[in-house]
Structures are given as structure tokens and as C-alpha cells.
Protein backbone atom coordinates (compact mmCIF):
# COMPACT_ATOMS: atom_id res chain seq x y z
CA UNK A 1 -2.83 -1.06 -12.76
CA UNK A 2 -2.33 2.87 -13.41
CA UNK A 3 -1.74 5.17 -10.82
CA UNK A 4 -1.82 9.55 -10.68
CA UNK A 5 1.47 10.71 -9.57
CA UNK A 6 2.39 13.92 -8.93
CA UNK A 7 5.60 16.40 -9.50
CA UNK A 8 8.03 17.65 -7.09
CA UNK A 9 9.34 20.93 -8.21
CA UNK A 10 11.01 23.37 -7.07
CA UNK A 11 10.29 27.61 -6.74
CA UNK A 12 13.98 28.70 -7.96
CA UNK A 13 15.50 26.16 -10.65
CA UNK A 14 14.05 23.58 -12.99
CA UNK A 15 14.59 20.85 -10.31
CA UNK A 16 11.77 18.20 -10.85
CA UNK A 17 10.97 14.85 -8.84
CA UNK A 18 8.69 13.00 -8.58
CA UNK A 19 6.58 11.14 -5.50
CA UNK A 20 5.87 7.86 -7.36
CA UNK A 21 9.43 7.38 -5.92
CA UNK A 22 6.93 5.90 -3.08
CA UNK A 23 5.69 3.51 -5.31
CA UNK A 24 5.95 -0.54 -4.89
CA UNK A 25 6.10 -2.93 -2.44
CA UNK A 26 9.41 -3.19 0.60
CA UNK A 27 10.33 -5.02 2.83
CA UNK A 28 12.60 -5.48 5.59
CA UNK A 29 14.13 -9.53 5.46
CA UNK A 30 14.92 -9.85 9.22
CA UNK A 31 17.44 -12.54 10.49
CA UNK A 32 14.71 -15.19 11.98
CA UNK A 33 13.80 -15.38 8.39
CA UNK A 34 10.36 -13.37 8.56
CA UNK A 35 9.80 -10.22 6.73
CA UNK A 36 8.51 -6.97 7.96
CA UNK A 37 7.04 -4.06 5.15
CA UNK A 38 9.58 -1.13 5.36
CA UNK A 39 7.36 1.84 6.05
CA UNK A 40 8.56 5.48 4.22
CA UNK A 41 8.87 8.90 3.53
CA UNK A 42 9.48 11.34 0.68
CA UNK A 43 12.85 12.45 1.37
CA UNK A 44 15.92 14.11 0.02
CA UNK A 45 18.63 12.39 -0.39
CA UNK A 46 22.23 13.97 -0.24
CA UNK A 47 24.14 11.01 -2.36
CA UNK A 48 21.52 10.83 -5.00
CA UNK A 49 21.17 14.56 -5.23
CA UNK A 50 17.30 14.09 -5.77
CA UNK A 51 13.89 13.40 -4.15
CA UNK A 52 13.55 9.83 -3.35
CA UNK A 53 11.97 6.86 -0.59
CA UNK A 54 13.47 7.21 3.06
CA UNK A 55 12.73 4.85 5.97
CA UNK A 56 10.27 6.40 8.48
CA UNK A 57 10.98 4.98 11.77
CA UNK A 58 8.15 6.56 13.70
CA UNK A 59 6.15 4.28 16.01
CA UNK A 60 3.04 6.59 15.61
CA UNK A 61 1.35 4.12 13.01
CA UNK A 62 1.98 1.31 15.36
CA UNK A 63 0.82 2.83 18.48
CA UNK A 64 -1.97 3.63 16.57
CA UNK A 65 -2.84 0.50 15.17
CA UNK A 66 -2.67 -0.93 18.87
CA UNK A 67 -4.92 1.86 20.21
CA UNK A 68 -7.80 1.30 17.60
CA UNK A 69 -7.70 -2.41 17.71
CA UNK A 70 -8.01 -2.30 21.30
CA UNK A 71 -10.82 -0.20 21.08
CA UNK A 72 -12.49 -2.30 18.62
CA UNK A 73 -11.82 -5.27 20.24
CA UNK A 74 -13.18 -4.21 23.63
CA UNK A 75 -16.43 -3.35 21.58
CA UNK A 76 -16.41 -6.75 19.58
CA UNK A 77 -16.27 -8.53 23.19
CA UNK A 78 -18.92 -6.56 25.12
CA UNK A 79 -21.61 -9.74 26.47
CA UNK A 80 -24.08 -10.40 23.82
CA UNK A 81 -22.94 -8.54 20.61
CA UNK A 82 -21.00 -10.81 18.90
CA UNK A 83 -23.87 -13.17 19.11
CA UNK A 84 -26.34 -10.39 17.28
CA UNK A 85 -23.66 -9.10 14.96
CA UNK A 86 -23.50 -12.69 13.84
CA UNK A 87 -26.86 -12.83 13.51
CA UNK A 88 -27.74 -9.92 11.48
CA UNK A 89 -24.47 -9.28 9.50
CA UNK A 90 -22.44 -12.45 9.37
CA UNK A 91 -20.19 -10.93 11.43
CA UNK A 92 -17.82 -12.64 13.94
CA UNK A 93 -15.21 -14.25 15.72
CA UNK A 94 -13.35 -13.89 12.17
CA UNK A 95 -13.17 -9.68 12.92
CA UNK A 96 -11.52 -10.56 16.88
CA UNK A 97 -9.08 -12.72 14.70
CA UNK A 98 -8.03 -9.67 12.53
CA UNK A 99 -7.71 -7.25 15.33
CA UNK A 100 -5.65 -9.61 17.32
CA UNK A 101 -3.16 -10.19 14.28
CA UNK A 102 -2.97 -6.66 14.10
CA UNK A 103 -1.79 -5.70 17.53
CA UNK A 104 0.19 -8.61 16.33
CA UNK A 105 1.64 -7.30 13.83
CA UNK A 106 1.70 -3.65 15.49
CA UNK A 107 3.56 -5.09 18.41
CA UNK A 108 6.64 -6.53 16.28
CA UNK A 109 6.81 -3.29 14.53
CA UNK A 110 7.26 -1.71 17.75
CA UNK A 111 9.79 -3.79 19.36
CA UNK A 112 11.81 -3.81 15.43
CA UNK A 113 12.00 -0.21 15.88
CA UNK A 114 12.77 -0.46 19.22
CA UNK A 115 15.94 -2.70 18.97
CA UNK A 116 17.12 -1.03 15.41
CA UNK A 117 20.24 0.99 16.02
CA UNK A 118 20.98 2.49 12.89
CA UNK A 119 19.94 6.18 11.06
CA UNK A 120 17.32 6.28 8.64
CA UNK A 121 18.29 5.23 5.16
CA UNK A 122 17.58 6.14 1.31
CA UNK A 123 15.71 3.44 0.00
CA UNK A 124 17.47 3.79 -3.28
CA UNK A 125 21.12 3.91 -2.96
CA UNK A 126 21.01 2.82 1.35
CA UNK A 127 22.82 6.86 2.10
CA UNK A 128 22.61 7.73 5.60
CA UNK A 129 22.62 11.07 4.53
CA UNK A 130 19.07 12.36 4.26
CA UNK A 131 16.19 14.35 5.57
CA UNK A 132 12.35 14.10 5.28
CA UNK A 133 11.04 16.33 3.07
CA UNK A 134 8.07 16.89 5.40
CA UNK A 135 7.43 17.76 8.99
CA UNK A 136 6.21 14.70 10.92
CA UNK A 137 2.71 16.03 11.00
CA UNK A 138 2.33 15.96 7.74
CA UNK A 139 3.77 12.12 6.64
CA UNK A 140 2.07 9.30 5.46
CA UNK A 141 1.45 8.38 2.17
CA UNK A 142 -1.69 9.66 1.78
CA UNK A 143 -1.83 12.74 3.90
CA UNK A 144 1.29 14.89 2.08
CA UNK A 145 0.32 18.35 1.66
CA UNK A 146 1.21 19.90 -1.78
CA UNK A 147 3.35 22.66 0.30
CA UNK A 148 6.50 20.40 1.23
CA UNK A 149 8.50 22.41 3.71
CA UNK A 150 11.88 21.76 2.21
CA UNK A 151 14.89 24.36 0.91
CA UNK A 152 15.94 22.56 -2.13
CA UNK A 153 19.88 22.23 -1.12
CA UNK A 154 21.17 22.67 -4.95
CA UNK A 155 19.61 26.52 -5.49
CA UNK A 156 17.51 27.55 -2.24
CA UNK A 157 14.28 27.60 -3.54
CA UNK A 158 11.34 25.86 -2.05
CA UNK A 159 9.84 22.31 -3.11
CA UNK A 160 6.49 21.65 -3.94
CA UNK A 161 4.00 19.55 -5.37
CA UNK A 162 2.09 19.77 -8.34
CA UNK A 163 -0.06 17.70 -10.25
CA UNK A 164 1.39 16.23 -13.32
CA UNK A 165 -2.27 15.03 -14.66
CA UNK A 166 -0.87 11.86 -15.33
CA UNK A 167 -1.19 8.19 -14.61
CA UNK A 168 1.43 5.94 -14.92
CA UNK A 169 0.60 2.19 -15.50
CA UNK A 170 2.61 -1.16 -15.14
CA UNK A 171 4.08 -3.32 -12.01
CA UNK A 172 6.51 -1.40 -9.37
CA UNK A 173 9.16 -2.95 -7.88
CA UNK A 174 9.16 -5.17 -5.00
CA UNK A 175 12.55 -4.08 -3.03
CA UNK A 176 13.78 -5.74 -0.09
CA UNK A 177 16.11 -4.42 2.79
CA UNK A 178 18.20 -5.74 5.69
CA UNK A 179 17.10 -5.31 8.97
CA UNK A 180 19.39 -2.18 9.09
CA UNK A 181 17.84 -0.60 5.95
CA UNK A 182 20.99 -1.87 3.35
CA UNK A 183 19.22 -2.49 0.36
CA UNK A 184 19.31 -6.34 -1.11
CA UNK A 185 17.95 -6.84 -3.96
CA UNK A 186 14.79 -6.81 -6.52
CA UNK A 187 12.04 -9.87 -6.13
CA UNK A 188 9.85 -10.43 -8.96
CA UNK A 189 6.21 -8.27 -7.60
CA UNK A 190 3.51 -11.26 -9.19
């Protein structure tokens, strides 16, 4: 599979990152055995002096998730639809299912972040010493603004993103973490 990717540059010196530093799949390998996806951020890391993956800790996706899937599910279970949405679309008891594993899964999330003590990590090289690279508003991996609200701590000059016109093909990493964001180790992604 290829991805685009784009660079991270700066406005003063010939700084350049990159955000496929987002790329692959993580996860958290929690004590009862389970594992739990690490969600992240572009950040800037202070021990590896460059752009890189950070933890996001924000319970904003998960409250979300819980709000939507309640919605949906109150609309699912309203007398008499589930019966005609299984009629005319093959649609049923399977999509309650989902929604509950959701708030489910939303619900663990929550009480993870809840119970975890520790600062947000690099995702890299496990440094407490970081900072998102953009305001909460703007996180998410698919909602980053090309204007990245961040001095660039070497020279002063502004980061930003620009498009490199590439794609980038082969299998990212699949990285997993303690529950306190140490990294472990490298798992083979297939």
C-alpha cells in the first residue's frame, strides 16, 4: 500500500520532518494482557531534536464515540424500525452489536486514561520531554492544518506543512507500548 505524506519545514533554517512519523499501527499492551491502540499526535520532541509521534491523552475521541453511538443506538431501537430496516436494507441487530462494542471500547479508553498517571510520551525514543505541535483544536490525524503553530526550538522560525507530492509505499511498523507509554518493542504488521 502507498501513502501521500507530507513535509514539515520550517520558515528560518533548513529543518525538515516529516508527518508519516504518524504512520503504522500502536498499541498499548496493558497488564490484564489485552491491548489498547495508542492514539497520537505530531509532536516535537526535545531528546530526539526532531518532529515525531506523541501520545494524545485527550478523552474527546472517546466521549465522542459514546455520544454518537448513543445517539445511533437510541434511533436503531425506536419500536418498529429495526423490523423495516431489516426488511428493506438487510439491516439489523448486527449494527446495535457494533455500537454497543463501541461504547465498549470507548468506555475502557476512558477509564485507561483516567487511571494513567504518567506525562505524555515520544513514541520514538519514550522522552517525557515534548509538546504537541498543534493546538488541541486542530489534532487528529486527519484534520492537521498545514499552518502548525509551533516555534521551531533550534532557530525560531515557524513550522509548517507542505506537500512533498510523494507517496511512499511498503508496510509500517507495528509498535507496542506499556501501559505508561515506555516503548517495547517491534511486532511483525502481517
Amino acid at each position: 500500500m502507498s501513502m501521500p505524506y507530507d513535509f514539515i519545514k520550517c520558515t528560518h533554517c533548513d529543518f525538515i520532518g516529516f508527518d508519516r512519523v504518524l504512520w503504522g499501527r500502536r498499541d498499548y499492551l496493558l497488564s490484564d494482557g489485552q491491548r489498547m491502540r495508542v492514539d497520537r499526535q505530531m509532536g516535537w520532541c526535545h531528546a530526539c531534536d526532531d518532529v515525531t509521534a506523541i501520545e494524545d491523552l485527550s478523552d474527546v475521541e472517546a466521549k465522542g464515540t459514546i455520544s454518537e453511538a448513543n445517539t445511533e443506538l437510541a434511533t436503531l431501537k425506536r419500536p418498529g424500525l429495526i423490523a423495516t430496516l431489516q426488511r428493506k436494507f438487510n439491516y439489523g441487530p448486527q449494527q446495535i452489536e457494533h455500537w454497543q462494542e463501541k461504547i465498549q471500547v470507548a468506555e475502557a479508553r476512558l477509564s485507561f486514561l483516567r487511571s494513567r498517571q504518567d506525562p505524555i510520551r515520544c513514541l520514538i525514543c519514550s522522552s517525557t520531554h515534548v509538546e504537541p505541535i498543534y493546538p488541541e483544536s486542530e489534532r487528529g490525524l486527519h484534520v492537521m492544518s498545514r499552518r502548525v503553530h509551533f516555534m521551531h526550538p533550534n532557530c525560531g522560525g515557524n513550522l509548517f506543512r507542505e506537500n512533498s507530492n510523494c507517496w511512499e509505499a511498503g508496510l509500517p511498523m507495528a509498535r507496542t507500548y506499556s501501559a505508561n507509554g515506555v516503548f517495547q518493542g517491534v511486532e511483525n504488521p502481517a
